[in-house]
PDB file of N, CA and C in Angstrom:
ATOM      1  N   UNK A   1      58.735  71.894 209.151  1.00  0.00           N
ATOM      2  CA  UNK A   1      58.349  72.456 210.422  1.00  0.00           C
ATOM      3  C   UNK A   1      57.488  73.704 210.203  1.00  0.00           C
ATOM      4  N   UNK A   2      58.103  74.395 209.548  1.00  0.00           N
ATOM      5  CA  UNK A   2      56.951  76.117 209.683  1.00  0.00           C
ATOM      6  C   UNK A   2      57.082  76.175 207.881  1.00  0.00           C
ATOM      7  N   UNK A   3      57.570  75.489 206.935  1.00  0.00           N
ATOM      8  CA  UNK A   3      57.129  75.596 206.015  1.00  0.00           C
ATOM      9  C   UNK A   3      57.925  76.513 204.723  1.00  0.00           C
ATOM     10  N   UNK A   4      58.689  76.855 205.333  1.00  0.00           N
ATOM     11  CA  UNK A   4      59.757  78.237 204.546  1.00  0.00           C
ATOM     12  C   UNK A   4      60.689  78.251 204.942  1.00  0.00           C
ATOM     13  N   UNK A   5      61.653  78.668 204.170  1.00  0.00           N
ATOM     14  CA  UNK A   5      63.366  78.354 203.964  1.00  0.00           C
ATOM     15  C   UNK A   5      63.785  77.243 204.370  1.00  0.00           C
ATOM     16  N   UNK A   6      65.116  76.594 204.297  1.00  0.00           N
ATOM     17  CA  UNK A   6      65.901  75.252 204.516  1.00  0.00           C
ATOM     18  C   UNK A   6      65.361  74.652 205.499  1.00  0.00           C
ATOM     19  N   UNK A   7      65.482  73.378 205.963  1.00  0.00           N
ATOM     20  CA  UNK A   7      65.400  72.928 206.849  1.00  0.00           C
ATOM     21  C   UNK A   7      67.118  72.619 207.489  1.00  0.00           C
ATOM     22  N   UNK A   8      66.767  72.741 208.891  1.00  0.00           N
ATOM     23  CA  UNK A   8      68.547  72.684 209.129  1.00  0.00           C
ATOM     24  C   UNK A   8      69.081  71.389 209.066  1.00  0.00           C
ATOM     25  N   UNK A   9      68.414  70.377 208.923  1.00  0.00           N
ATOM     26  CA  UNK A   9      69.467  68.708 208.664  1.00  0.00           C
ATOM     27  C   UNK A   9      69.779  69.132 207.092  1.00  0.00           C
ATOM     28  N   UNK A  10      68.897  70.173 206.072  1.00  0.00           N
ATOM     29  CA  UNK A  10      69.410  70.382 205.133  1.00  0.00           C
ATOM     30  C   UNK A  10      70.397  71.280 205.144  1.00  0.00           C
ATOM     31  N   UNK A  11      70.830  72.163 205.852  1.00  0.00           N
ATOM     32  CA  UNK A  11      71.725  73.133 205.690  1.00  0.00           C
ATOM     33  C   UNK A  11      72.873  72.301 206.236  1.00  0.00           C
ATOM     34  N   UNK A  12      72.722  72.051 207.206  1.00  0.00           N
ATOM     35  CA  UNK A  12      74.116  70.992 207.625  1.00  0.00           C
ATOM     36  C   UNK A  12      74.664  69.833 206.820  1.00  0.00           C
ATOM     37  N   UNK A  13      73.572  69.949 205.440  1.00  0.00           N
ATOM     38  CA  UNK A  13      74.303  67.836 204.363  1.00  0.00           C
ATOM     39  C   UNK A  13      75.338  68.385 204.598  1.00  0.00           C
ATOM     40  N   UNK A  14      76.053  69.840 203.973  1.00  0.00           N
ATOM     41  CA  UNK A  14      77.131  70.129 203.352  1.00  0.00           C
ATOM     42  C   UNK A  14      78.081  70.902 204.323  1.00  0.00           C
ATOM     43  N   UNK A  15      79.041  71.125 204.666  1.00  0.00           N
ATOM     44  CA  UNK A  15      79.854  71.749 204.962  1.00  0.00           C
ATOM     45  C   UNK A  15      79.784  72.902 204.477  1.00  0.00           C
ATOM     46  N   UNK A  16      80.024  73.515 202.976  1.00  0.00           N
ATOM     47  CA  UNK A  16      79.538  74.531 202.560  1.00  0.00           C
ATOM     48  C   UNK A  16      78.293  75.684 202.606  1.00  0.00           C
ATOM     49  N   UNK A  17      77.668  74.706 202.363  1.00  0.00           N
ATOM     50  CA  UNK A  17      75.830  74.602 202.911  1.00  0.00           C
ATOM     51  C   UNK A  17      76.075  75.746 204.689  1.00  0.00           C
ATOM     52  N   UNK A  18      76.674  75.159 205.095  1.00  0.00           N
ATOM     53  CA  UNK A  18      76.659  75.387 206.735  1.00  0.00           C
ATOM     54  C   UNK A  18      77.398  76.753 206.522  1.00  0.00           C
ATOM     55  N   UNK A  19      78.694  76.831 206.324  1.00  0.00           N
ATOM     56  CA  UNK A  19      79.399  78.087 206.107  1.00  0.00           C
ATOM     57  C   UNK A  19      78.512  79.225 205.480  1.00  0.00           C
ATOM     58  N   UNK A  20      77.637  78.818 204.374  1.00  0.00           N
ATOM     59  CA  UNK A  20      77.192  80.289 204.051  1.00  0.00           C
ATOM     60  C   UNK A  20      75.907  80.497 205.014  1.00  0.00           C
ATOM     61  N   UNK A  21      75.374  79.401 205.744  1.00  0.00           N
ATOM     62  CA  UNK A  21      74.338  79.751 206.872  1.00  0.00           C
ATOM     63  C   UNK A  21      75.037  80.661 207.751  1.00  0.00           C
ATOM     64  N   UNK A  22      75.997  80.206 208.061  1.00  0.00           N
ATOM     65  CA  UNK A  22      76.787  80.915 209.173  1.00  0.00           C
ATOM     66  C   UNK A  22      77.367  82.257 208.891  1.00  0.00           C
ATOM     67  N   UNK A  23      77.700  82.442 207.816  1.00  0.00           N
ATOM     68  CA  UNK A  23      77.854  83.780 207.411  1.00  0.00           C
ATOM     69  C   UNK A  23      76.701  84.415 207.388  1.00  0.00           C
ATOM     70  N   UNK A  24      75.810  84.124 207.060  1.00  0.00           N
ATOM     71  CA  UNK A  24      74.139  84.745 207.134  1.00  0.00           C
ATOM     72  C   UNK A  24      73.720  85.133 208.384  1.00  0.00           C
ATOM     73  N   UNK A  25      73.974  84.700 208.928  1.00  0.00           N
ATOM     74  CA  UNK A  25      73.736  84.714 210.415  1.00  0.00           C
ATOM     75  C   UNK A  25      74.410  85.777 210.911  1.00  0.00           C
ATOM     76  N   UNK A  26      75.905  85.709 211.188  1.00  0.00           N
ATOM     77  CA  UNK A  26      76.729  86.948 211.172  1.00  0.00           C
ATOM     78  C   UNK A  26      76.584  87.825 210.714  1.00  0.00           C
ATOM     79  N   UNK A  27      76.306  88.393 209.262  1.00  0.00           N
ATOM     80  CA  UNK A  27      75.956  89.452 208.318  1.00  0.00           C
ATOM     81  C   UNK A  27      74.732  90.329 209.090  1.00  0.00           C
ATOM     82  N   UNK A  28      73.845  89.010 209.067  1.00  0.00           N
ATOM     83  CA  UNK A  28      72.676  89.747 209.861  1.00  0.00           C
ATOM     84  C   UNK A  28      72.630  90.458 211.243  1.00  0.00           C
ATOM     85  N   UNK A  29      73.450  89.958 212.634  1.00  0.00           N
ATOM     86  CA  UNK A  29      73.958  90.062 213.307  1.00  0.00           C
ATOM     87  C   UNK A  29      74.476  91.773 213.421  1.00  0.00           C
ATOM     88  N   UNK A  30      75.849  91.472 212.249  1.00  0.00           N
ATOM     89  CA  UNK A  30      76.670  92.661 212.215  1.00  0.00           C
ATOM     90  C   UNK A  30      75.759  93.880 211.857  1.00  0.00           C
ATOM     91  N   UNK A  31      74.943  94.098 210.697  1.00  0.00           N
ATOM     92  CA  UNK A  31      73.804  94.625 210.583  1.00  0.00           C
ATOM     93  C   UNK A  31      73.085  95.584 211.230  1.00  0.00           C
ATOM     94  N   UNK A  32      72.579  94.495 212.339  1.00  0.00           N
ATOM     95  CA  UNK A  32      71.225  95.052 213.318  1.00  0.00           C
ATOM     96  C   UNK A  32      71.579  95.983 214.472  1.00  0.00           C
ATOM     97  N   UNK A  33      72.866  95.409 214.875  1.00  0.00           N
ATOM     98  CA  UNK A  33      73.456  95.624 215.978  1.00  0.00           C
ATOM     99  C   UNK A  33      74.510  96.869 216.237  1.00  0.00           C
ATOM    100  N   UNK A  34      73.896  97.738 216.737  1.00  0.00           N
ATOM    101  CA  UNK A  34      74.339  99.247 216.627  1.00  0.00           C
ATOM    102  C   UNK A  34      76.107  99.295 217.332  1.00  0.00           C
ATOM    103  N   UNK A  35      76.480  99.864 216.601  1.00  0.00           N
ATOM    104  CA  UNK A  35      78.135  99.731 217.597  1.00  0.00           C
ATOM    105  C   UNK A  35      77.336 100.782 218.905  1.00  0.00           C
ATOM    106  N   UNK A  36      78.935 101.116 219.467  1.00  0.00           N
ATOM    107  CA  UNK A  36      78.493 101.730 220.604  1.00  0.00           C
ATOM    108  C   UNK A  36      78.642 103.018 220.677  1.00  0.00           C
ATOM    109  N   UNK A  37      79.565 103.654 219.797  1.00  0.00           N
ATOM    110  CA  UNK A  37      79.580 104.909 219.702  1.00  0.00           C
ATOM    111  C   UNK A  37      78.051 105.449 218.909  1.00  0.00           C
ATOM    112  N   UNK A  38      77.958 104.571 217.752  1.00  0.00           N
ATOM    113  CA  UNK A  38      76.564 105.382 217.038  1.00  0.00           C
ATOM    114  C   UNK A  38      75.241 105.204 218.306  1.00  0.00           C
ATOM    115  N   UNK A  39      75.467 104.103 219.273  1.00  0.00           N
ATOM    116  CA  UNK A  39      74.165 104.196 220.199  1.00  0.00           C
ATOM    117  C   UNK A  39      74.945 105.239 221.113  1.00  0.00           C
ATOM    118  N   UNK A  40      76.178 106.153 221.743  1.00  0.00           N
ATOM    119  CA  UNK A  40      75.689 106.739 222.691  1.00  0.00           C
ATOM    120  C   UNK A  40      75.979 108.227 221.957  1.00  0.00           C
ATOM    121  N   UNK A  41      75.972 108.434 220.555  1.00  0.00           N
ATOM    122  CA  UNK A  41      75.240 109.613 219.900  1.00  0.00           C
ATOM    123  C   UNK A  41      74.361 110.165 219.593  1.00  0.00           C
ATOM    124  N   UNK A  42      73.684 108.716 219.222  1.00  0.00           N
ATOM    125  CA  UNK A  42      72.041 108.710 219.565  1.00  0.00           C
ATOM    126  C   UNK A  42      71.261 109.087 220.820  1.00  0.00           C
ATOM    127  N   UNK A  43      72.060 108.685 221.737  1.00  0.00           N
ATOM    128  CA  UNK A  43      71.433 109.031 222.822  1.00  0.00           C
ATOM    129  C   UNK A  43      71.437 110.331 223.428  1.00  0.00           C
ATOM    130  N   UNK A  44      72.688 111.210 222.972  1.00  0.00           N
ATOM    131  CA  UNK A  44      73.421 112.462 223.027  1.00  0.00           C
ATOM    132  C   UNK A  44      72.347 112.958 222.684  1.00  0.00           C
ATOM    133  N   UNK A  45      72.106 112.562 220.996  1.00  0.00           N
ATOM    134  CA  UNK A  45      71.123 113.692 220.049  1.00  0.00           C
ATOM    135  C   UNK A  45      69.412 113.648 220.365  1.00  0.00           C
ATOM    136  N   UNK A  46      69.405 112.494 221.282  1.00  0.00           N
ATOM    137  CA  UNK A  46      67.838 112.256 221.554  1.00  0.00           C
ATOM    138  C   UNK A  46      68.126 113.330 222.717  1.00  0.00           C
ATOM    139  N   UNK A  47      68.965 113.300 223.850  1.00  0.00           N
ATOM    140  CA  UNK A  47      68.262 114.250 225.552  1.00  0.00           C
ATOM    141  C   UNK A  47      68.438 115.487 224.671  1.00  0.00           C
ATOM    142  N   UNK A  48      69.544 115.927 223.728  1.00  0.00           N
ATOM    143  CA  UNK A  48      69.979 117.746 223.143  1.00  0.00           C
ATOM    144  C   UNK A  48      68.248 117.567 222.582  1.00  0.00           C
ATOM    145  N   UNK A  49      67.496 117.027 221.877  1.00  0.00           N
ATOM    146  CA  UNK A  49      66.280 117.255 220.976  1.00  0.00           C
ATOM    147  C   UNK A  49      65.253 117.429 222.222  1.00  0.00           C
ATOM    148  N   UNK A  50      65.454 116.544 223.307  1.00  0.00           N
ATOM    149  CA  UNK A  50      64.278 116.780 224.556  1.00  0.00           C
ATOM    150  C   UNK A  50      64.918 118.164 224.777  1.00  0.00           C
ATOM    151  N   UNK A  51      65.792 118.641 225.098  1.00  0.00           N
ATOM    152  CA  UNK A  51      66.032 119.814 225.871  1.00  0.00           C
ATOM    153  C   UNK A  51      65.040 121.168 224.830  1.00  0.00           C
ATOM    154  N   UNK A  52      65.756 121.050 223.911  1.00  0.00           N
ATOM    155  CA  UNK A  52      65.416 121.859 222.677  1.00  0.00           C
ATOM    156  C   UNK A  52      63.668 121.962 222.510  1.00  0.00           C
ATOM    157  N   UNK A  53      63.512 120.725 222.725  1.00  0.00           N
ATOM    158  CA  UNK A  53      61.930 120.610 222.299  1.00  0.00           C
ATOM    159  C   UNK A  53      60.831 121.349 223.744  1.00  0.00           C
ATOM    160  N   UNK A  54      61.636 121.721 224.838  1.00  0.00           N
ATOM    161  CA  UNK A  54      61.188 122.113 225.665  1.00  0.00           C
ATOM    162  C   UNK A  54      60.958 123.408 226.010  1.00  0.00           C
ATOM    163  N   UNK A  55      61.864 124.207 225.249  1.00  0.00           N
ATOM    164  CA  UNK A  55      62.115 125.275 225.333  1.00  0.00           C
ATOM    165  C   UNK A  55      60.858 126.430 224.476  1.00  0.00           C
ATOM    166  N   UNK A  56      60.468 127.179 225.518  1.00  0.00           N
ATOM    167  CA  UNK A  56      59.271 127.744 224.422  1.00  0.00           C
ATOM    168  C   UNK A  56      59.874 128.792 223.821  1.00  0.00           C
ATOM    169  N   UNK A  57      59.295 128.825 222.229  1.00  0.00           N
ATOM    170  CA  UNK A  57      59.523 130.197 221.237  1.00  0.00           C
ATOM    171  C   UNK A  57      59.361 131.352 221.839  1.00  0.00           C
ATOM    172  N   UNK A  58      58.362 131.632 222.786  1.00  0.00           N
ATOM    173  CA  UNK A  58      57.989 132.984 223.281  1.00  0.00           C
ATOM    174  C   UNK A  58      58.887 133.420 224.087  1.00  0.00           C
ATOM    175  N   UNK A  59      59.596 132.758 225.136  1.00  0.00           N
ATOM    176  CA  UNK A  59      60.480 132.907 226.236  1.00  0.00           C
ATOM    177  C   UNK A  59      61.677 134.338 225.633  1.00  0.00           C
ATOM    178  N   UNK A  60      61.726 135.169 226.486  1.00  0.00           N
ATOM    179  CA  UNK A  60      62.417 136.284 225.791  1.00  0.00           C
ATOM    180  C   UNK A  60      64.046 135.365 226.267  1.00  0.00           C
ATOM    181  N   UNK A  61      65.189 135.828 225.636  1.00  0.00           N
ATOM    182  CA  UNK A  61      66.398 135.163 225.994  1.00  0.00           C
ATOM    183  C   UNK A  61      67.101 136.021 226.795  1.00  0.00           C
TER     184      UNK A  61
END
């Protein structure tokens, strides 16, 4: 079909074959996919960096 990696009637001959697709899949999955605390820290540390970044040096305090 597109020429690169398995074809899937080949990944499926085996039972085995299939399991480590499927773990691949998952791995990759688990990976990419930000939990939820590290995305709403991120999001914490992105508006604190807008605030910060707004603020001018000259401004007496």
């Amino acid at each position: 079909m597109f020429g690169f990696g398995t074809r899937m009637n080949q990944v499926f001959a085996s039972r085995w074959k299939a399991v480590t697709w499927s773990i691949g899949i998952l791995l990759t999955a688990y990976c990419t996919v930000p939990m939820a605390d590290q995305a709403r820290q991120h999001e914490a540390a992105k508006a604190a960096h807008v605030k910060a970044a707004h603020k001018s040096p000259w401004a007496k305090d």
